[in-house]
N, C-alpha and C. Protein backbone atom coordinates (compact mmCIF):
# COMPACT_ATOMS: atom_id res chain seq x y z
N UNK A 1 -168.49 81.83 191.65
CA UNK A 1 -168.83 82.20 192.99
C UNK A 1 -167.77 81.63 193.92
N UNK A 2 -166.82 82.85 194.76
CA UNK A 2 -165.98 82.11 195.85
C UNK A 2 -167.12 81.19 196.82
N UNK A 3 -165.99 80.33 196.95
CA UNK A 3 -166.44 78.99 197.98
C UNK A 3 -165.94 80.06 199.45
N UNK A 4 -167.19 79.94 200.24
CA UNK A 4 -166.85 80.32 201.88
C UNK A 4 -165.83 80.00 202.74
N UNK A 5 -165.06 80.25 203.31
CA UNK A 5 -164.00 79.42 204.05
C UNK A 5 -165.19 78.73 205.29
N UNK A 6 -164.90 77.57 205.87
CA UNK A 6 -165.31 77.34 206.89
C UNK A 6 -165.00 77.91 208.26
N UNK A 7 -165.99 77.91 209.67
CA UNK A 7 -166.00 78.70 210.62
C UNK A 7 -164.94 78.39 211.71
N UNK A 8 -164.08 79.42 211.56
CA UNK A 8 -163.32 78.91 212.79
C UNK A 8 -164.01 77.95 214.05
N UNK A 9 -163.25 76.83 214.22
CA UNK A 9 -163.67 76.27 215.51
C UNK A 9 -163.63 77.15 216.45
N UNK A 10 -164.58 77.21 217.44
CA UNK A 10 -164.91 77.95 218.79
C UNK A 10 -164.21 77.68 219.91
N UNK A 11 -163.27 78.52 220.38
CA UNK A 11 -161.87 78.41 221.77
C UNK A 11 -162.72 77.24 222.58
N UNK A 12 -162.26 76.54 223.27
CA UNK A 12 -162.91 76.08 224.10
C UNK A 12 -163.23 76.57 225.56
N UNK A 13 -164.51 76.22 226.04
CA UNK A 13 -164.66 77.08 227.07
C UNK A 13 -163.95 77.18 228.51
N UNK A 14 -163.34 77.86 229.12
CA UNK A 14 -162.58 78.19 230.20
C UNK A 14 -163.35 77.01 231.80
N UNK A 15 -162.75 76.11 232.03
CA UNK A 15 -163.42 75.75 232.84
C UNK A 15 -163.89 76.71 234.08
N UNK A 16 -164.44 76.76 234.97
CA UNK A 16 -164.74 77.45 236.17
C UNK A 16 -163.41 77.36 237.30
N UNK A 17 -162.97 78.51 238.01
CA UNK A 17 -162.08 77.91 238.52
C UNK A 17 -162.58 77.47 239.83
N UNK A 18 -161.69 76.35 240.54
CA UNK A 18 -162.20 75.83 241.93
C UNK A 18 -161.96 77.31 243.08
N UNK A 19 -163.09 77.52 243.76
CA UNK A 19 -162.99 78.50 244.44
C UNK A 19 -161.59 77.89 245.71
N UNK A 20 -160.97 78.76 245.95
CA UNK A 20 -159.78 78.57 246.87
C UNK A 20 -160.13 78.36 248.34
N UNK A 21 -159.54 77.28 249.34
CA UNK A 21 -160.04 77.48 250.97
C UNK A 21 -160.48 78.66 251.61
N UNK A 22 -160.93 79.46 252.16
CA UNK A 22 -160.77 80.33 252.95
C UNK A 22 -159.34 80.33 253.98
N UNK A 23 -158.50 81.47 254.46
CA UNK A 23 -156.88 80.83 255.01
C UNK A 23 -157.20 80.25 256.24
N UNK A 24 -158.29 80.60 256.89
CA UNK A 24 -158.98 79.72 258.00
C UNK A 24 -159.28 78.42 258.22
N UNK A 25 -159.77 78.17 256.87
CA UNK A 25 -160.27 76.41 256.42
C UNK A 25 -158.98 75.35 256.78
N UNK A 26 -159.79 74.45 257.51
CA UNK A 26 -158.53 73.71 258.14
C UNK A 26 -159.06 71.92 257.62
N UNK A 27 -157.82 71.38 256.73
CA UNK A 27 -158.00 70.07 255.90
C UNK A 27 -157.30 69.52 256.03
N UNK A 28 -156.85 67.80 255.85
CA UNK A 28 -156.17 66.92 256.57
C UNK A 28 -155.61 66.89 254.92
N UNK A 29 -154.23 67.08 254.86
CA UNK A 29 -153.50 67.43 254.15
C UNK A 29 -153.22 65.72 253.38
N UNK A 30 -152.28 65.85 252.49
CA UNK A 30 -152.29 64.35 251.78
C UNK A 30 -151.52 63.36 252.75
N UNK A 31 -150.16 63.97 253.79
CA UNK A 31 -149.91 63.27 254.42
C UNK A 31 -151.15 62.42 255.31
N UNK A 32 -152.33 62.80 255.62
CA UNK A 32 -152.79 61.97 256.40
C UNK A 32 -153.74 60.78 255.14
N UNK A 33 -154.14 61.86 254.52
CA UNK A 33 -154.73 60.67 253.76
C UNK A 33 -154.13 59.59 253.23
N UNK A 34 -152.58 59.76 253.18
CA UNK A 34 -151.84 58.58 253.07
C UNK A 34 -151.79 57.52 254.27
N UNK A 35 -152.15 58.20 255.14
CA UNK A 35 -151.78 57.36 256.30
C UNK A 35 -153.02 56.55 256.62
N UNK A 36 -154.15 56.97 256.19
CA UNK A 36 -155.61 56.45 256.23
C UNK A 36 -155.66 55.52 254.99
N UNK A 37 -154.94 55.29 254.34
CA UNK A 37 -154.64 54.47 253.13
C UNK A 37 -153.77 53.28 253.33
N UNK A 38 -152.32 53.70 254.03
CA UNK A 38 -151.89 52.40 254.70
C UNK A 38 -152.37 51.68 255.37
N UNK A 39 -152.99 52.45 256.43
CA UNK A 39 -153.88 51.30 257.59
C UNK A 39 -154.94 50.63 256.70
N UNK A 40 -155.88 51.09 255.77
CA UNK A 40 -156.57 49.87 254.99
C UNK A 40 -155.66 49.05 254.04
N UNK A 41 -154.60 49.27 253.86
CA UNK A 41 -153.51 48.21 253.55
C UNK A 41 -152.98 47.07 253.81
N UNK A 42 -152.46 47.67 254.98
CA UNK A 42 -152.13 46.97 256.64
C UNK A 42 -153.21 45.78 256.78
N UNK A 43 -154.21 46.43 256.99
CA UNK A 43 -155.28 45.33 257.42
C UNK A 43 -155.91 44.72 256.75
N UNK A 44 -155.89 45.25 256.03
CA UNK A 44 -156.15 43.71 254.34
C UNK A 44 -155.41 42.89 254.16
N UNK A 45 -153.80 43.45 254.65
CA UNK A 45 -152.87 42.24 254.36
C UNK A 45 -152.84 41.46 255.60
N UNK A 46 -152.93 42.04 256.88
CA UNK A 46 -153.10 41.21 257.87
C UNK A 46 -154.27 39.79 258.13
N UNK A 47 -155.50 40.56 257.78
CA UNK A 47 -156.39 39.54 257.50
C UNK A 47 -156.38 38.20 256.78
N UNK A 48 -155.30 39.09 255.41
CA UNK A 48 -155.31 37.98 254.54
C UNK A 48 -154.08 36.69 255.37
N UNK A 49 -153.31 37.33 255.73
CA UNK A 49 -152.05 36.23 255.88
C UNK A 49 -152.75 35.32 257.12
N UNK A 50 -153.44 35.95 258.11
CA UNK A 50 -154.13 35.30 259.36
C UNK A 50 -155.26 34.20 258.94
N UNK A 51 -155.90 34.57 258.03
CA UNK A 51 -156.98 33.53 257.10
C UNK A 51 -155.54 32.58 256.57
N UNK A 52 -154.83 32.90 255.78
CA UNK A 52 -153.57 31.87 255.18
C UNK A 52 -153.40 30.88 255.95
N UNK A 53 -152.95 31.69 257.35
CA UNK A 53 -152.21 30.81 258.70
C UNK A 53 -152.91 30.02 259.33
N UNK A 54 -154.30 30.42 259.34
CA UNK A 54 -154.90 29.29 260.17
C UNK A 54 -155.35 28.31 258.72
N UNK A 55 -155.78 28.81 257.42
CA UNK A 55 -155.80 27.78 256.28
C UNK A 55 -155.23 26.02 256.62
N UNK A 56 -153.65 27.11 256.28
CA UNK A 56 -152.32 26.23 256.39
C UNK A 56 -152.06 25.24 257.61
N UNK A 57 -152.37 25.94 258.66
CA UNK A 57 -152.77 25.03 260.05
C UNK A 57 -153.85 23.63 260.03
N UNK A 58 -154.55 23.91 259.21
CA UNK A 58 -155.98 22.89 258.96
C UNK A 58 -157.14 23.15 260.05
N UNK A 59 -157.54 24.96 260.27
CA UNK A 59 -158.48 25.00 261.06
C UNK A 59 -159.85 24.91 259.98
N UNK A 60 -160.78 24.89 260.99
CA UNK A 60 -161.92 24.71 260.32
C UNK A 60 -162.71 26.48 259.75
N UNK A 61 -163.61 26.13 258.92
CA UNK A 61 -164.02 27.27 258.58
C UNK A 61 -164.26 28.51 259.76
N UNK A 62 -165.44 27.85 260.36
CA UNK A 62 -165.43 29.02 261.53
C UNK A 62 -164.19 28.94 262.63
N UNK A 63 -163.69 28.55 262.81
CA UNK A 63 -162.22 29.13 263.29
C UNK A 63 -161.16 30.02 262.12
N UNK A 64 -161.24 29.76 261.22
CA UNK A 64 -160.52 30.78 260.12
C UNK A 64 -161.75 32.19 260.23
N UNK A 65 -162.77 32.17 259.80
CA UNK A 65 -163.76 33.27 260.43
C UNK A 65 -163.42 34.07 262.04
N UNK A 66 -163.42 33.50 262.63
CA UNK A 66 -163.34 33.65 264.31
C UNK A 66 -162.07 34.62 264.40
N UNK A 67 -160.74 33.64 263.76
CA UNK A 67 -159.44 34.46 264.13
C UNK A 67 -158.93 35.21 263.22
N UNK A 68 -159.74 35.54 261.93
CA UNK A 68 -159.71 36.74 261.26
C UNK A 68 -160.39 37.88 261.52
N UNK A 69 -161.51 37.44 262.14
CA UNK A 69 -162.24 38.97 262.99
C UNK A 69 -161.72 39.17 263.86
N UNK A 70 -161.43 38.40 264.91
CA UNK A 70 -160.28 39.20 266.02
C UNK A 70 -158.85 39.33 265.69
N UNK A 71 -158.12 39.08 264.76
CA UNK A 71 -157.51 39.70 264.15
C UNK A 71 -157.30 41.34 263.56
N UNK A 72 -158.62 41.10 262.59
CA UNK A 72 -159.32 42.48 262.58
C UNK A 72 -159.55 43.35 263.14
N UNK A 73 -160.38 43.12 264.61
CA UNK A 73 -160.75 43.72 265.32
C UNK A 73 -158.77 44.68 266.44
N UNK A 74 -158.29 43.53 266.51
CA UNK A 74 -157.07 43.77 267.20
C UNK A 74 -155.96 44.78 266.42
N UNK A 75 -155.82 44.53 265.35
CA UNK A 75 -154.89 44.91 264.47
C UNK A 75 -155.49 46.38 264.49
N UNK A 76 -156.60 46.33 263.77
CA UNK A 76 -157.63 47.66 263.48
C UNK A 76 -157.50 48.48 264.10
N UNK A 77 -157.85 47.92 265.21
CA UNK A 77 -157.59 48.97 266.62
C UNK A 77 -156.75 49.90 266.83
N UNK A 78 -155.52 48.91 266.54
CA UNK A 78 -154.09 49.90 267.02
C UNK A 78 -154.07 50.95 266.20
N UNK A 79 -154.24 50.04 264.58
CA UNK A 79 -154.17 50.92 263.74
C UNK A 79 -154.90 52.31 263.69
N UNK A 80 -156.26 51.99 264.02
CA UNK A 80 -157.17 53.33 264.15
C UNK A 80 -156.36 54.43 265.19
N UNK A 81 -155.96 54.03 265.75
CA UNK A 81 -155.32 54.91 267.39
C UNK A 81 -154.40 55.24 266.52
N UNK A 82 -153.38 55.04 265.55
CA UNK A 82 -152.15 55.13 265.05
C UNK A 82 -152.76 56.54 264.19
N UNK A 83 -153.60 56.13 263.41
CA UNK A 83 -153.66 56.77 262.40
C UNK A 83 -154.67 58.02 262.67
N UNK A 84 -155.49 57.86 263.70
CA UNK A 84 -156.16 58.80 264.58
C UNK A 84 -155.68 59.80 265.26
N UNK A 85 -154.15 59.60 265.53
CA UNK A 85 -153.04 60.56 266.15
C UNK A 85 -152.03 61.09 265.72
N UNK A 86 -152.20 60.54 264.41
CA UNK A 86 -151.53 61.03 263.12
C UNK A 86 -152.11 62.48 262.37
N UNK A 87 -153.36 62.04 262.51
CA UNK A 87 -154.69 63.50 262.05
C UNK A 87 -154.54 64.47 262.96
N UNK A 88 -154.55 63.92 264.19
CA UNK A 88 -154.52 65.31 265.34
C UNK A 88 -153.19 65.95 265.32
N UNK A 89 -152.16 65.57 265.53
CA UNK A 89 -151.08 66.16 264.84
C UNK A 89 -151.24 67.13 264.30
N UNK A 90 -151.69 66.38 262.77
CA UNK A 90 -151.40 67.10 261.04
C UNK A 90 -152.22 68.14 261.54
N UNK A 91 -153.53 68.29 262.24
CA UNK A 91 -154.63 69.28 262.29
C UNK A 91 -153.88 70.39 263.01
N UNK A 92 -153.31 69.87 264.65
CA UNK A 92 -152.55 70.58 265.76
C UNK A 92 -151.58 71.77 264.99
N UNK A 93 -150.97 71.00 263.74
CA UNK A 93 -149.44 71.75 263.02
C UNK A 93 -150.40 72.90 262.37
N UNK A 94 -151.70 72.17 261.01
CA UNK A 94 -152.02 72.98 260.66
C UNK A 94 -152.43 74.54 261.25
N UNK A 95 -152.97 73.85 262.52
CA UNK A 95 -154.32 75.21 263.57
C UNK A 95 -153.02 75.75 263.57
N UNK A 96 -152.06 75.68 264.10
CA UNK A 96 -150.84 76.55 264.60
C UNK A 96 -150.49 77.40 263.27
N UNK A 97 -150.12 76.95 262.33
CA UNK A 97 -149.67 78.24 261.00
C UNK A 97 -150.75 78.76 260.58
N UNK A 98 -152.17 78.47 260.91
CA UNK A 98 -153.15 79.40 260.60
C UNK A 98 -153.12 80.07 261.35
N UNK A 99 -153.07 79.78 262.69
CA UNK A 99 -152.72 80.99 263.83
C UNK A 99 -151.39 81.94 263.39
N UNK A 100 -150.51 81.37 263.18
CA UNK A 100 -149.18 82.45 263.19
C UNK A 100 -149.91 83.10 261.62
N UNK A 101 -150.05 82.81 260.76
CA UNK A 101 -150.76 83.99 259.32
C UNK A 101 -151.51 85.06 259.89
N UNK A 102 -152.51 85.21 260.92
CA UNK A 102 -153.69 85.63 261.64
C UNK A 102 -152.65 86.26 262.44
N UNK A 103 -151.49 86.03 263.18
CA UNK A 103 -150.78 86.73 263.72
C UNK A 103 -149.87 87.81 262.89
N UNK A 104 -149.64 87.41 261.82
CA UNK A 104 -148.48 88.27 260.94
C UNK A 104 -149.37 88.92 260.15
N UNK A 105 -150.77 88.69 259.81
CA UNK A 105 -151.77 89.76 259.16
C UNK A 105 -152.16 90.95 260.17
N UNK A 106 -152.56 90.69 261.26
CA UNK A 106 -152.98 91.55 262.36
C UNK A 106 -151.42 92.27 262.63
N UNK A 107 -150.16 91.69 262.62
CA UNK A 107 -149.44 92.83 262.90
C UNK A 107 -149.17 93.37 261.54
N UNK A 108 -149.14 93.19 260.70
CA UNK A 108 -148.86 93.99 259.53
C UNK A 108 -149.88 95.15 259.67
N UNK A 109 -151.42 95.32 259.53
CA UNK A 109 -152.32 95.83 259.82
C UNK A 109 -151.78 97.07 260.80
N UNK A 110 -151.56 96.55 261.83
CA UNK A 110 -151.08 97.57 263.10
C UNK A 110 -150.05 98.28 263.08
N UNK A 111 -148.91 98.07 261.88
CA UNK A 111 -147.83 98.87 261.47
C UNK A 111 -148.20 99.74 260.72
N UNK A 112 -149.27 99.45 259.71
CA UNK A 112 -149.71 99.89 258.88
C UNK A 112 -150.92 101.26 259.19
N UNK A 113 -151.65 100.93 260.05
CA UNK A 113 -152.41 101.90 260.44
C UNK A 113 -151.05 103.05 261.92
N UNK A 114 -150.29 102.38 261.95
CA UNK A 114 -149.50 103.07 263.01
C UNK A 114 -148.78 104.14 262.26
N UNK A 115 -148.06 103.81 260.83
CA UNK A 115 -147.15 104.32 259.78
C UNK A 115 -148.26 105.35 259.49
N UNK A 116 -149.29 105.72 259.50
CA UNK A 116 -150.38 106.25 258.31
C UNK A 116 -150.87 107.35 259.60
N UNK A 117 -150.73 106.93 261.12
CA UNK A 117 -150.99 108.09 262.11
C UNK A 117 -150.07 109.19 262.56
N UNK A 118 -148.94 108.37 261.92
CA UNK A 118 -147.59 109.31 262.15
C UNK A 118 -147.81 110.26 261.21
N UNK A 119 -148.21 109.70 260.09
CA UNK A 119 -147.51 111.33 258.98
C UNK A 119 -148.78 112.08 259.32
């Protein structure tokens, strides 16, 4: 009696694909999320060296507390404004080439129905 071959392994299944933005959909591109990444950088390292400095100084606990939150609070700040005007930008650039696509679709459209009244 032939021996059966065994069953081909089964393809594996096709993942789903990620449905695509709509060309409207407007997302803060990687440049910003980089930039929302430095500033928690920034201010981790700031904190840390300001806790160091007053360490090294011989302040007391709640003064190392005290001038690391306003530290925090100061540094943060700018940073938030920095990186807050960094997004409006990236958004400002994006809205604008979604606008000009929306502009070069609508005139394509209008050549197109113009070409098609002529003949």
């Amino acid at each position: 009696m032939p021996e059966s071959l065994p069953a081909a392994p089964a393809p594996p299944a096709k993942a789903p694909k990620k449905p695509k933005p709509a060309p409207d959909a407007l997302f803060l591109p990687v440049l910003a999320e980089f930039i929302f990444l430095l500033v928690a950088f920034t201010l981790a390292i700031a904190l840390l060296a300001t806790l160091l400095a007053a360490w090294l100084s011989g302040a007391t606990l709640w003064q190392m507390i005290l001038r690391g939150g306003v530290a925090v609070l100061v540094i943060g700040g700018l940073l938030l404004l920095w990186a807050r005007q960094a997004a409006v930008e990236v958004l400002r650039i994006s809205e604008a080439e979604v606008e000009q696509e929306r502009i070069k679709a609508a005139t394509a459209a209008d050549q197109d129905t113009s070409n098609q009244a002529k003949k």
